[in-house]
Protein backbone atom coordinates (compact mmCIF):
# COMPACT_ATOMS: atom_id res chain seq x y z
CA UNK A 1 26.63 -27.86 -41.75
CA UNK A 2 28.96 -25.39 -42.38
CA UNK A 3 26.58 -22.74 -42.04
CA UNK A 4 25.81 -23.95 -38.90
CA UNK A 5 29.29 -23.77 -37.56
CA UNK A 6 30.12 -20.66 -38.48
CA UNK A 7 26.99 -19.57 -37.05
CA UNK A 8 28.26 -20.56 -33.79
CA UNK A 9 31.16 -19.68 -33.90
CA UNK A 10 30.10 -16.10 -33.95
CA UNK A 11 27.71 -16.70 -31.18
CA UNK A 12 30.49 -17.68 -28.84
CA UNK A 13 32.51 -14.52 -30.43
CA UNK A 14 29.45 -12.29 -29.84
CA UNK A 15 29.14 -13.91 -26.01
CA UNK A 16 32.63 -13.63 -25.19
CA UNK A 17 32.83 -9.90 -26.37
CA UNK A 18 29.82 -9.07 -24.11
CA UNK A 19 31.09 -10.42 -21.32
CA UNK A 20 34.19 -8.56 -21.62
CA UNK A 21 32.77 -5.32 -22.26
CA UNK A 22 31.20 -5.03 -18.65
CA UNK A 23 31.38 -1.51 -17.04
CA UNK A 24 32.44 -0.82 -14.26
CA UNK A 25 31.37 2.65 -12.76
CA UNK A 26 32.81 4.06 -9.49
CA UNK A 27 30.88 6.33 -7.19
CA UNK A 28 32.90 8.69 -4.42
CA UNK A 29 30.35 8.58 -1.94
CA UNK A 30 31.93 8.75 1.22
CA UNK A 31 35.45 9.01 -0.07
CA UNK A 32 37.56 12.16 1.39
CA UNK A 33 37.65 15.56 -1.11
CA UNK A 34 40.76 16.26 -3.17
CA UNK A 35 41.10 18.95 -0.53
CA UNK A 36 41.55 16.63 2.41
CA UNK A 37 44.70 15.65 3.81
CA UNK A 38 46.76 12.78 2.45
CA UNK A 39 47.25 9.34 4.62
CA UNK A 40 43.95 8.73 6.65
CA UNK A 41 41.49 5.81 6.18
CA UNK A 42 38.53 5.28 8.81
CA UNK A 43 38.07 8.57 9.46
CA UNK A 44 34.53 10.31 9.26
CA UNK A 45 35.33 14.20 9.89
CA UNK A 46 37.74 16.81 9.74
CA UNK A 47 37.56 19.76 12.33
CA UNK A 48 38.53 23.39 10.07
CA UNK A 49 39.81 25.07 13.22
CA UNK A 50 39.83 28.43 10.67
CA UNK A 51 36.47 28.57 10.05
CA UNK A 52 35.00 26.21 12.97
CA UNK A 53 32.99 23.62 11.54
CA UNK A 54 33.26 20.49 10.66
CA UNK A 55 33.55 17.97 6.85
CA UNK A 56 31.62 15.04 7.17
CA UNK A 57 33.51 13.07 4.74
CA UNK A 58 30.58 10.25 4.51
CA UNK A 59 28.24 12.74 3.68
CA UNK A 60 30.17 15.60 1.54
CA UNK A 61 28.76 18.41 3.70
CA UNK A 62 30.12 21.13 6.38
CA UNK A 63 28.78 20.96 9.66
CA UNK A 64 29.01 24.79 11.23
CA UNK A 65 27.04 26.50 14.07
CA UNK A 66 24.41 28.74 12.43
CA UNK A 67 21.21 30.43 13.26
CA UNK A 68 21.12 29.21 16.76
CA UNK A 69 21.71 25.62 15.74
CA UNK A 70 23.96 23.07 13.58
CA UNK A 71 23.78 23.19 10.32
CA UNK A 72 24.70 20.93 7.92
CA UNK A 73 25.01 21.82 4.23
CA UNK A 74 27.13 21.62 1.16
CA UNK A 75 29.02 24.96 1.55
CA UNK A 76 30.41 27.17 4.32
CA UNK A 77 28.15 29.88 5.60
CA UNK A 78 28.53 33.38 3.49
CA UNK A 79 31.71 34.69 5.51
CA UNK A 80 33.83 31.46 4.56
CA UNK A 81 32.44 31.19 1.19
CA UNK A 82 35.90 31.99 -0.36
CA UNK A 83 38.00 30.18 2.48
CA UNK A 84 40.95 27.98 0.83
CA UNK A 85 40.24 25.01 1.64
CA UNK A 86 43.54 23.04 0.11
CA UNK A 87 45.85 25.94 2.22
CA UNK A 88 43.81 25.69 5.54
CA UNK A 89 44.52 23.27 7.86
CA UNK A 90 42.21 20.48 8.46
CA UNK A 91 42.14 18.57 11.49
CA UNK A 92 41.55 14.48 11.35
CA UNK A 93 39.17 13.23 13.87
CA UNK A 94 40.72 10.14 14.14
CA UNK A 95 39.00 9.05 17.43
CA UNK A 96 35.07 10.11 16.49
CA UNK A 97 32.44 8.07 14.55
CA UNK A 98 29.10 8.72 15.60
CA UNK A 99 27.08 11.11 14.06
CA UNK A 100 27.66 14.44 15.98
CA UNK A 101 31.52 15.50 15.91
CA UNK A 102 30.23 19.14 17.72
CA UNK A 103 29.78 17.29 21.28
CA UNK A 104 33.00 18.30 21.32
CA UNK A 105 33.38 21.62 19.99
CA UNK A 106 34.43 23.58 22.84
CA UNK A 107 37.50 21.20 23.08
CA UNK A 108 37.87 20.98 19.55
CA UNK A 109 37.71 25.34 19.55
CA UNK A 110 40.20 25.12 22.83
CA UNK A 111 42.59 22.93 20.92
CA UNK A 112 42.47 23.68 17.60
CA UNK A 113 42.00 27.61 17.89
CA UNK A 114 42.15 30.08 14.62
CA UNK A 115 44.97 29.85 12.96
CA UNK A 116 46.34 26.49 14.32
CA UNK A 117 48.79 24.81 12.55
CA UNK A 118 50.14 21.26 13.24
CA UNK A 119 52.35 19.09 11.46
CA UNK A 120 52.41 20.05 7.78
CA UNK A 121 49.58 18.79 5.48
CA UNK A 122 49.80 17.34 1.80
CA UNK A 123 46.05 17.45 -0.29
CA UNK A 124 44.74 14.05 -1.73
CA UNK A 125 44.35 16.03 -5.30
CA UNK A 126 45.84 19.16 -6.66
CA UNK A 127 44.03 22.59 -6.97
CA UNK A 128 44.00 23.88 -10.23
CA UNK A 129 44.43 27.26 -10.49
CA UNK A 130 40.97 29.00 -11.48
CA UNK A 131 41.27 32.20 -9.91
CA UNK A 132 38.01 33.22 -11.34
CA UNK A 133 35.84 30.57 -9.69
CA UNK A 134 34.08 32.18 -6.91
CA UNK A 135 32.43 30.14 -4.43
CA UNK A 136 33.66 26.79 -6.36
CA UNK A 137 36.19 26.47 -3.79
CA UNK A 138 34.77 25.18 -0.74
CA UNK A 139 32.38 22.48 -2.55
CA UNK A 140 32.51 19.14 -1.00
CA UNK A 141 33.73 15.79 -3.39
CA UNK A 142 30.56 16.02 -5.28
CA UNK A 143 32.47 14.41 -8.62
CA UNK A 144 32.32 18.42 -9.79
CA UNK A 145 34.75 20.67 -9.83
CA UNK A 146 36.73 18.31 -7.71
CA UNK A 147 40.41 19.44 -7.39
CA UNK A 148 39.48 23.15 -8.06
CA UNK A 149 40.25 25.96 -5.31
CA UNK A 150 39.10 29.93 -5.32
CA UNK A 151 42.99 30.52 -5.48
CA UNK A 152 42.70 33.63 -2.84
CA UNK A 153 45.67 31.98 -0.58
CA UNK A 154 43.16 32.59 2.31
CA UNK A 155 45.13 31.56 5.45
């Protein structure tokens, strides 16, 4: 009888442990990069005005005018390869959902021209500095090298 008691006893230890030792694994799809600016929810794009194109933050890819056509894609094209993308200044779309923020481009390029700066902009993360990361810099939240900048002050 005793046996059987102690028996379960550790069934009911062995249960309870299992039950407790549940993991729980979190997934950043569709969650804004460590580069994005601080104090937005709901919001599905940032406009780069230095670079013009566009960060689907639902998707983790640039959106930029390419080859005769939009092009979406998980880097900037070649020339903005090593753009900073924690020092440039990112524009929220606050007011755009759907699924094509470059309807509005020309207003967006009108508005937001090279080199625009509006109020000052904190980062969600921090960049380390890796000065010798080369293109690592302008990846999207991909769970990799997230919070990690070129360093080249770009701007």
């Amino acid at each position: 009888m005793r046996t059987l008691k102690l028996i379960a006893v550790g069934i009911i230890l062995f249960a309870s442990n299992a039950i407790q030792s549940q993991v729980s694994v979190n997934v950043n799809i569709g969650s804004p990069p460590a580069w994005g600016p601080v104090g937005y929810s709901n919001v599905d794009y940032y406009y780069l005005p230095d670079v013009e194109a566009y960060y689907d933050i639902r998707a983790s890819q640039f959106i930029y005018f390419g080859g005769g056509r939009w092009v979406r894609a998980s880097y900037l094209p070649g020339p903005y390869r090593n753009y900073d993308l924690y020092n440039g200044y990112k524009v929220v779309l606050t007011d755009y959902h759907g699924p094509r923020p470059y309807t509005y481009y020309k207003s967006h390029k009108a508005k937001y021209y090279k080199g625009y700066k509006g109020a000052p902009q904190r980062t969600i993360g921090r960049r380390h500095d890796n000065r010798n990361q080369g293109n690592q810099g302008n990846r999207g939240n991909k769970g990799h090298n997230k919070g990690k900048g070129n360093g080249n002050g770009k701007h």
